[in-house]
PDB file of N, CA and C in Angstrom:
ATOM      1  N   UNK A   1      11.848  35.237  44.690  1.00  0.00           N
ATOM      2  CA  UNK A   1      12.382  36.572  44.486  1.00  0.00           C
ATOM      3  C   UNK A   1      12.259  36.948  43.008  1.00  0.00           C
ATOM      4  N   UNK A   2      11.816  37.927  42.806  1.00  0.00           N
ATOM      5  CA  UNK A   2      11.216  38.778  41.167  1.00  0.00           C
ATOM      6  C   UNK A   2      12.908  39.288  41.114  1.00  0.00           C
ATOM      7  N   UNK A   3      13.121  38.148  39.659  1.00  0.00           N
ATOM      8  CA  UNK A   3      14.838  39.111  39.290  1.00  0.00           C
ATOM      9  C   UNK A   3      14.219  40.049  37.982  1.00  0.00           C
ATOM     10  N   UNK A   4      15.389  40.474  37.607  1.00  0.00           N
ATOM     11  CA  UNK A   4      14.993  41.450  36.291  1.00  0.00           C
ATOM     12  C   UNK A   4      14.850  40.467  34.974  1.00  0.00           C
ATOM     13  N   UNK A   5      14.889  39.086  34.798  1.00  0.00           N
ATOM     14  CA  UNK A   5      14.623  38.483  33.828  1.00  0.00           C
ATOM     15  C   UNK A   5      13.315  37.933  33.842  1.00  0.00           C
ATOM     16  N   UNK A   6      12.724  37.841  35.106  1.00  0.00           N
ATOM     17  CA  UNK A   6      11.249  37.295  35.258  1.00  0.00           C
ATOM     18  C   UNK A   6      10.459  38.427  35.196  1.00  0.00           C
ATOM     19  N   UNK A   7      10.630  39.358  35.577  1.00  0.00           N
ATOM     20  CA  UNK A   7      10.250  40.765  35.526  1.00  0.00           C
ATOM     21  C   UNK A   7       9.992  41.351  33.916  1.00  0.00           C
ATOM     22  N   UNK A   8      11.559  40.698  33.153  1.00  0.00           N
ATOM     23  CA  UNK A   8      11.079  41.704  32.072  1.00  0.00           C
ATOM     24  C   UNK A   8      10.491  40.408  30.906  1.00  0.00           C
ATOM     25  N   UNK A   9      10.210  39.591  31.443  1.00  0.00           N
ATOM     26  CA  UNK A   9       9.405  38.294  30.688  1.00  0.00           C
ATOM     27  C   UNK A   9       7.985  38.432  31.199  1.00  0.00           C
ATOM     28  N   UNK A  10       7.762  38.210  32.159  1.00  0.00           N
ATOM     29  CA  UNK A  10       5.968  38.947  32.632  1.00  0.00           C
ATOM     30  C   UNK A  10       5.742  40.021  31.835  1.00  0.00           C
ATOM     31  N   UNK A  11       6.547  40.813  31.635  1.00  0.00           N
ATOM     32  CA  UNK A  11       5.914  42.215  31.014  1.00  0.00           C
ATOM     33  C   UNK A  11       5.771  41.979  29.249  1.00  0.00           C
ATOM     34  N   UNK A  12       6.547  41.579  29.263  1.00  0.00           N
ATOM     35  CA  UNK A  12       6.361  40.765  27.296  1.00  0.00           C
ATOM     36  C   UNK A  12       5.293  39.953  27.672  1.00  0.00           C
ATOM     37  N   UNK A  13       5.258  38.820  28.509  1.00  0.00           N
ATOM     38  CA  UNK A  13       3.752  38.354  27.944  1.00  0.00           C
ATOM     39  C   UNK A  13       2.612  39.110  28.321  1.00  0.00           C
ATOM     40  N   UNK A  14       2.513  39.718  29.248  1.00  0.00           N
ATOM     41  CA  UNK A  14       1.201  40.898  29.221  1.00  0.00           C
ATOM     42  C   UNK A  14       1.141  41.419  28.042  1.00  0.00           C
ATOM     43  N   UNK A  15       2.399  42.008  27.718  1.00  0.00           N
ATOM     44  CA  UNK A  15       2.304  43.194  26.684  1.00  0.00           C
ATOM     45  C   UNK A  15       1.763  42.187  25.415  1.00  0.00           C
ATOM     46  N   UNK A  16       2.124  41.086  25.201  1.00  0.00           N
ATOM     47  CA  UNK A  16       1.459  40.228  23.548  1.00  0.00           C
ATOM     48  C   UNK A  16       0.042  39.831  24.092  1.00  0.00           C
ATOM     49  N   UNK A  17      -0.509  39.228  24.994  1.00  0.00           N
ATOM     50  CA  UNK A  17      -1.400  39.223  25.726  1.00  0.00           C
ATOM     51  C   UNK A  17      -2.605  40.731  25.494  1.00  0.00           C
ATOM     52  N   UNK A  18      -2.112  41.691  25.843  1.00  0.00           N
ATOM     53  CA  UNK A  18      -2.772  42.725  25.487  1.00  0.00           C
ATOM     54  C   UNK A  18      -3.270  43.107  23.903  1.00  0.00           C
ATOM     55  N   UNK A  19      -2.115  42.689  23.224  1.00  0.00           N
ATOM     56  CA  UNK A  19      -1.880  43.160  21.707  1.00  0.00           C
ATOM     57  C   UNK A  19      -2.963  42.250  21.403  1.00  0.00           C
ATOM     58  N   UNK A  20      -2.700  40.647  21.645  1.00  0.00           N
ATOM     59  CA  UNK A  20      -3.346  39.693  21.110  1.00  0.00           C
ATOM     60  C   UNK A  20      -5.319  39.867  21.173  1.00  0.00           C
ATOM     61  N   UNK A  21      -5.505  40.666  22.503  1.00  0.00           N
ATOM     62  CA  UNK A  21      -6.877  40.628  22.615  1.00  0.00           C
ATOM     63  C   UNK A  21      -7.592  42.107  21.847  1.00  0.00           C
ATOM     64  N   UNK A  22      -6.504  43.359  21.331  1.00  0.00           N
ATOM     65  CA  UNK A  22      -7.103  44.217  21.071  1.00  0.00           C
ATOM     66  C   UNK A  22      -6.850  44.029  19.184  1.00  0.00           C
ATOM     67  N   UNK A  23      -6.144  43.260  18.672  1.00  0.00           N
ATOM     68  CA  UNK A  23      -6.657  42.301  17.469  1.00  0.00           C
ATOM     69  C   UNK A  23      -7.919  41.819  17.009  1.00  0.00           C
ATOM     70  N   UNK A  24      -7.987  40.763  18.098  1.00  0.00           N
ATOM     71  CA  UNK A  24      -8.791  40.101  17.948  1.00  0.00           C
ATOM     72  C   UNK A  24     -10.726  41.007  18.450  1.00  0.00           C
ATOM     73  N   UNK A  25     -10.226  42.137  19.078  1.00  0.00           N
ATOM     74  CA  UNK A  25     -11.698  42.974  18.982  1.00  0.00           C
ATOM     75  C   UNK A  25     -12.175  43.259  17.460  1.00  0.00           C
ATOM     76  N   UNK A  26     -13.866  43.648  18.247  1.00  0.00           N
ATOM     77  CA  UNK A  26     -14.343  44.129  17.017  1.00  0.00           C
ATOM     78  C   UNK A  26     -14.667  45.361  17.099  1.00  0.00           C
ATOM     79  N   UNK A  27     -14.304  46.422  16.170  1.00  0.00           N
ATOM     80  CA  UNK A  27     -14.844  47.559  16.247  1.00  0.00           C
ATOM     81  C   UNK A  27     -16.281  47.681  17.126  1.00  0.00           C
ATOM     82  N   UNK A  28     -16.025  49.246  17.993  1.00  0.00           N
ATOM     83  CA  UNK A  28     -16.943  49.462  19.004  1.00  0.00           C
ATOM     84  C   UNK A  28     -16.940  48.158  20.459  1.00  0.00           C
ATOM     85  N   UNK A  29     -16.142  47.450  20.361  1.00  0.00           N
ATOM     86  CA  UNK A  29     -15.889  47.064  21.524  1.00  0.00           C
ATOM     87  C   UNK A  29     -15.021  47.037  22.399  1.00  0.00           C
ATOM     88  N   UNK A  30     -15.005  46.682  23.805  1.00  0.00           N
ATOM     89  CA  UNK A  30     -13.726  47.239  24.621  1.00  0.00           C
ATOM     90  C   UNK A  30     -12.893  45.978  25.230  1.00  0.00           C
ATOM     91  N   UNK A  31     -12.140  46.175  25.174  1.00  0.00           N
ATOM     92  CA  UNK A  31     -10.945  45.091  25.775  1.00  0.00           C
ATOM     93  C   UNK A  31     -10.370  46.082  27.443  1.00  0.00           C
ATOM     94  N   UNK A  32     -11.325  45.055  28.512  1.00  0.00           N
ATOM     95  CA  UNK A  32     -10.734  45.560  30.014  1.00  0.00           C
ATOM     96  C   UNK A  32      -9.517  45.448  30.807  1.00  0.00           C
ATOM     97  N   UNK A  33      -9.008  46.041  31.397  1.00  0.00           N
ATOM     98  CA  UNK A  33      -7.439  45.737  31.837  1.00  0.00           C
ATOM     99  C   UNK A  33      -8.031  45.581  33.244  1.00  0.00           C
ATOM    100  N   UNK A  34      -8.741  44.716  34.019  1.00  0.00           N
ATOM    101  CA  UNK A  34      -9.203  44.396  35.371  1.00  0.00           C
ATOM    102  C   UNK A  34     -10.226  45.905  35.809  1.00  0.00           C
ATOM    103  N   UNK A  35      -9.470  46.269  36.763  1.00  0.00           N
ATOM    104  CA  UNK A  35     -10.273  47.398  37.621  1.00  0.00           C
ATOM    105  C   UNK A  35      -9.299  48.632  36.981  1.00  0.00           C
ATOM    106  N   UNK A  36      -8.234  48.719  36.362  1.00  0.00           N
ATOM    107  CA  UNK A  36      -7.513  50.005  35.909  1.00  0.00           C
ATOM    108  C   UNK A  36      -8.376  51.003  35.017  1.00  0.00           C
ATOM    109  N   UNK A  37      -8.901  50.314  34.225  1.00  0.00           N
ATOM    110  CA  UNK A  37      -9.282  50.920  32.878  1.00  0.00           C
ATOM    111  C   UNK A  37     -10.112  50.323  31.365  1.00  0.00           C
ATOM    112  N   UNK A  38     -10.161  50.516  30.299  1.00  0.00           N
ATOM    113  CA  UNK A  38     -10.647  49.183  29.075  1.00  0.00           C
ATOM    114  C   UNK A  38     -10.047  50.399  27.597  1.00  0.00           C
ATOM    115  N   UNK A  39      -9.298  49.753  27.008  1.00  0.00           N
ATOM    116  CA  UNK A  39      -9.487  50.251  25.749  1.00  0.00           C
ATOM    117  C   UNK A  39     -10.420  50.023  24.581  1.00  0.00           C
ATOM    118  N   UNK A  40     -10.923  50.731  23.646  1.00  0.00           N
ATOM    119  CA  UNK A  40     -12.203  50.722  23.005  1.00  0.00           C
ATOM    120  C   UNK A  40     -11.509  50.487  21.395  1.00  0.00           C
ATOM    121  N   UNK A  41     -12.087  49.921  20.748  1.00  0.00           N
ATOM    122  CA  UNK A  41     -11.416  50.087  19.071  1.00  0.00           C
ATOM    123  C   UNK A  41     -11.977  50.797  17.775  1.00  0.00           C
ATOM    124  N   UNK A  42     -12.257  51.767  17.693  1.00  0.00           N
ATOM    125  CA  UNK A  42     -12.867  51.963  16.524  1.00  0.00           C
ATOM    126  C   UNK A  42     -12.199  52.447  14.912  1.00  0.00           C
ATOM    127  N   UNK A  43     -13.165  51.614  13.917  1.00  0.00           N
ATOM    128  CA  UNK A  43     -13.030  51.630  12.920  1.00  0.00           C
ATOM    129  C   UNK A  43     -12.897  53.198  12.020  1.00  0.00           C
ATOM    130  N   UNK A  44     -12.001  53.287  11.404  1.00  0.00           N
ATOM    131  CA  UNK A  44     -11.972  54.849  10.433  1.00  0.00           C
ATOM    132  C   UNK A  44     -11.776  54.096   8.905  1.00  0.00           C
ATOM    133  N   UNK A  45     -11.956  54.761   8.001  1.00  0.00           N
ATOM    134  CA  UNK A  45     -11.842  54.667   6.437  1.00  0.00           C
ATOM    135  C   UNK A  45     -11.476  56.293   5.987  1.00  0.00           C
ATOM    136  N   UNK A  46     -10.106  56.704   5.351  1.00  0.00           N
ATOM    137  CA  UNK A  46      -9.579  57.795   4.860  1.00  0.00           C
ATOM    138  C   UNK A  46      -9.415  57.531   3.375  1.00  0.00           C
ATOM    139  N   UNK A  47      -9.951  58.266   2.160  1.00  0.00           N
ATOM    140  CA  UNK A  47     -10.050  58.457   1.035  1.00  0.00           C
ATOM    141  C   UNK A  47      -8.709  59.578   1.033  1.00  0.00           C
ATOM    142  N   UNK A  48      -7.404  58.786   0.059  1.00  0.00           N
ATOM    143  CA  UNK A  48      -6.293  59.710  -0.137  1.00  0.00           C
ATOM    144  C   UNK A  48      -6.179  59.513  -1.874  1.00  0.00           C
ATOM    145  N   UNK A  49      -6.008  60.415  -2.558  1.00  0.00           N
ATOM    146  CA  UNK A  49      -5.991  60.321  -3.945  1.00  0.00           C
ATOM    147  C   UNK A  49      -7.017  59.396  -4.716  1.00  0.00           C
ATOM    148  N   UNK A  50      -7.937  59.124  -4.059  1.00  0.00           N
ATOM    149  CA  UNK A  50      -9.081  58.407  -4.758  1.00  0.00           C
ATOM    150  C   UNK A  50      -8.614  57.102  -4.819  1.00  0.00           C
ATOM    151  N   UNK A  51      -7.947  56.673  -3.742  1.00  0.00           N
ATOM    152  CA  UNK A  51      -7.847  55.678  -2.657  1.00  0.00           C
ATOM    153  C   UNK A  51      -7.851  55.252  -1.394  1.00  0.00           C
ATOM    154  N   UNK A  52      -9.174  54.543  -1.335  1.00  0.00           N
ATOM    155  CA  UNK A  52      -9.365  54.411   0.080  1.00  0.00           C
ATOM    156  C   UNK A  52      -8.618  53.408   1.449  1.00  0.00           C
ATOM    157  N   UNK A  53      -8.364  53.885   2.552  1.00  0.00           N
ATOM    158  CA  UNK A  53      -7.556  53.041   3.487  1.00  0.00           C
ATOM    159  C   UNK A  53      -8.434  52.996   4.496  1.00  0.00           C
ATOM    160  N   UNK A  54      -8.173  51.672   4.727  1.00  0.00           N
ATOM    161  CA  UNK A  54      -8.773  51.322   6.404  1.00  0.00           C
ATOM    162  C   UNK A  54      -8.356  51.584   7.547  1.00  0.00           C
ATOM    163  N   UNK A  55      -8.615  51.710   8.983  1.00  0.00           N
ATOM    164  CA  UNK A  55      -7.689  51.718  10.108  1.00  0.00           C
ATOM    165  C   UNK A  55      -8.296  51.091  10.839  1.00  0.00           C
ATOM    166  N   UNK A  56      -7.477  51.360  12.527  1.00  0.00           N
ATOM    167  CA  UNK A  56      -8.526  51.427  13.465  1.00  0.00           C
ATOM    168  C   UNK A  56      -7.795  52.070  14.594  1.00  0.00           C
ATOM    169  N   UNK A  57      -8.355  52.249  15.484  1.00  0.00           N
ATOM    170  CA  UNK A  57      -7.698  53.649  16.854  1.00  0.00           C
ATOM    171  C   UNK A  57      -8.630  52.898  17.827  1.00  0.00           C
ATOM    172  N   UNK A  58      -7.078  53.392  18.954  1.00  0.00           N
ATOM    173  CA  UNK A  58      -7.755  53.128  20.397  1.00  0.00           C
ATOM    174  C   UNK A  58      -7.745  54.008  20.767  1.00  0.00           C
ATOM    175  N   UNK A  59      -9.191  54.006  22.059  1.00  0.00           N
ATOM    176  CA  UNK A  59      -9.002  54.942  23.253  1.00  0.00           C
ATOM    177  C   UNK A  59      -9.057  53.736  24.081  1.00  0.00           C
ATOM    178  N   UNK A  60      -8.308  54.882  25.061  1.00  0.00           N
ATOM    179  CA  UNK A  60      -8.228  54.116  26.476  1.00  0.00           C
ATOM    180  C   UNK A  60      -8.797  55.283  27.806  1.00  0.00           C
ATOM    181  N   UNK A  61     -10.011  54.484  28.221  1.00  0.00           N
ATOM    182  CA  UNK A  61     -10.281  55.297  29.307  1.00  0.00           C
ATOM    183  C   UNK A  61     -10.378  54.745  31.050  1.00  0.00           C
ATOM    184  N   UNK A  62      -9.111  55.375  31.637  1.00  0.00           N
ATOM    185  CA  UNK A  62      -9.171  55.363  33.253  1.00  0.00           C
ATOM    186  C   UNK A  62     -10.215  54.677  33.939  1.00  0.00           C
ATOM    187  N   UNK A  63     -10.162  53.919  34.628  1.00  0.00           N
ATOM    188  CA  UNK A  63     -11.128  53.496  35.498  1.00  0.00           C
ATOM    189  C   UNK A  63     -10.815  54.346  36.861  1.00  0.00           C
ATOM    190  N   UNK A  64     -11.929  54.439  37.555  1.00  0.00           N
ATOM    191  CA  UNK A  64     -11.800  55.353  39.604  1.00  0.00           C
ATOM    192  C   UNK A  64     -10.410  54.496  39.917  1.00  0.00           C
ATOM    193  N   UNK A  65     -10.087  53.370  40.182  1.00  0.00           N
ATOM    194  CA  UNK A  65      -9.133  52.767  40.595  1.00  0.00           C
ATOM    195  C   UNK A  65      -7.810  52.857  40.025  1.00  0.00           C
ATOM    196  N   UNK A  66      -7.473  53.220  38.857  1.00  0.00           N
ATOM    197  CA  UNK A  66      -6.517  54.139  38.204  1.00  0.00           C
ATOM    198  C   UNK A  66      -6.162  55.539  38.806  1.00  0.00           C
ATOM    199  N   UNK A  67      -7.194  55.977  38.534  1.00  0.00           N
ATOM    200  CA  UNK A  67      -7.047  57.444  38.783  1.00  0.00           C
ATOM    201  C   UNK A  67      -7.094  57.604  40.202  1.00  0.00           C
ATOM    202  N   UNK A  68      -7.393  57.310  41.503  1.00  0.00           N
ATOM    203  CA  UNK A  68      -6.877  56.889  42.978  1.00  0.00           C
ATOM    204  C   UNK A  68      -5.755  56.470  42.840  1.00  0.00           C
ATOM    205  N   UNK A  69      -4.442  55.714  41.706  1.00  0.00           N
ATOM    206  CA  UNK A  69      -3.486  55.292  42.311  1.00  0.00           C
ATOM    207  C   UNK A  69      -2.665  56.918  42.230  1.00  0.00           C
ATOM    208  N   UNK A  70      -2.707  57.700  40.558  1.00  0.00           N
ATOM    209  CA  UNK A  70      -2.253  58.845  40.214  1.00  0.00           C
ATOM    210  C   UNK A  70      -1.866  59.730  41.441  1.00  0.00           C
ATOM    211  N   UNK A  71      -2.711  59.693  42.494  1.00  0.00           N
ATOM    212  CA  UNK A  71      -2.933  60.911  43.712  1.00  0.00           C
ATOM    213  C   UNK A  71      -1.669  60.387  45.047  1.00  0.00           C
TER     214      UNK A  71
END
Protein backbone atom coordinates (compact mmCIF):
# COMPACT_ATOMS: atom_id res chain seq x y z
CA UNK A 1 0.00 0.00 0.00
CA UNK A 2 1.54 3.62 -1.33
CA UNK A 3 1.28 5.77 2.14
CA UNK A 4 2.00 9.50 1.90
CA UNK A 5 5.63 8.98 3.14
CA UNK A 6 6.61 6.57 0.30
CA UNK A 7 4.78 8.69 -1.99
CA UNK A 8 6.38 11.85 -1.01
CA UNK A 9 10.01 10.06 -0.96
CA UNK A 10 9.57 8.60 -4.66
CA UNK A 11 8.84 12.02 -5.69
CA UNK A 12 12.17 13.59 -4.08
CA UNK A 13 14.12 10.97 -5.62
CA UNK A 14 12.72 11.47 -9.14
CA UNK A 15 12.76 15.02 -8.59
CA UNK A 16 17.06 14.88 -7.65
CA UNK A 17 17.20 12.19 -10.23
CA UNK A 18 15.86 14.61 -12.79
CA UNK A 19 17.96 17.64 -11.49
CA UNK A 20 20.98 15.31 -11.37
CA UNK A 21 20.72 14.33 -15.19
CA UNK A 22 19.82 17.90 -16.52
CA UNK A 23 23.34 19.06 -14.74
CA UNK A 24 25.11 16.79 -15.90
CA UNK A 25 23.82 17.63 -19.83
CA UNK A 26 25.58 19.32 -22.33
CA UNK A 27 24.32 22.20 -23.98
CA UNK A 28 22.06 21.32 -27.10
CA UNK A 29 21.25 18.09 -25.65
CA UNK A 30 18.09 16.49 -24.30
CA UNK A 31 17.44 14.66 -21.15
CA UNK A 32 14.06 12.16 -21.88
CA UNK A 33 11.38 11.63 -19.29
CA UNK A 34 10.32 7.97 -20.98
CA UNK A 35 7.38 8.40 -23.51
CA UNK A 36 6.01 11.91 -21.72
CA UNK A 37 8.33 14.30 -23.15
CA UNK A 38 12.59 15.40 -23.05
CA UNK A 39 13.89 18.62 -21.83
CA UNK A 40 16.63 20.34 -24.00
CA UNK A 41 19.50 22.69 -22.35
CA UNK A 42 20.79 25.50 -23.95
CA UNK A 43 23.62 27.68 -23.34
CA UNK A 44 23.11 31.85 -23.20
CA UNK A 45 26.02 34.45 -22.31
CA UNK A 46 24.45 38.15 -21.20
CA UNK A 47 26.98 41.13 -21.22
CA UNK A 48 25.63 43.48 -18.10
CA UNK A 49 27.88 46.55 -17.40
CA UNK A 50 30.77 45.19 -19.31
CA UNK A 51 30.38 42.04 -17.50
CA UNK A 52 29.75 39.01 -18.86
CA UNK A 53 27.42 36.04 -17.29
CA UNK A 54 26.81 32.62 -18.23
CA UNK A 55 23.51 30.59 -18.05
CA UNK A 56 21.61 27.96 -19.28
CA UNK A 57 17.57 27.39 -19.98
CA UNK A 58 15.37 24.61 -20.45
CA UNK A 59 12.75 23.75 -22.78
CA UNK A 60 10.63 21.11 -22.32
CA UNK A 61 8.72 19.67 -25.13
CA UNK A 62 5.43 17.24 -24.84
CA UNK A 63 5.67 14.04 -26.28
CA UNK A 64 1.92 12.47 -28.32
CA UNK A 65 1.68 10.42 -25.08
CA UNK A 66 1.58 13.48 -22.83
CA UNK A 67 -0.56 15.35 -24.69
CA UNK A 68 -3.30 12.14 -25.05
CA UNK A 69 -3.20 12.05 -21.25
CA UNK A 70 -4.25 16.23 -21.15
CA UNK A 71 -7.69 15.21 -23.17
Amino acid sequence: MKTKSTLKEAYTLVCEDILSRLAKAQPGESVRLGSLGAFRKRAYSIVIEGKTYQGYQFSFRAFSGLKQLKK
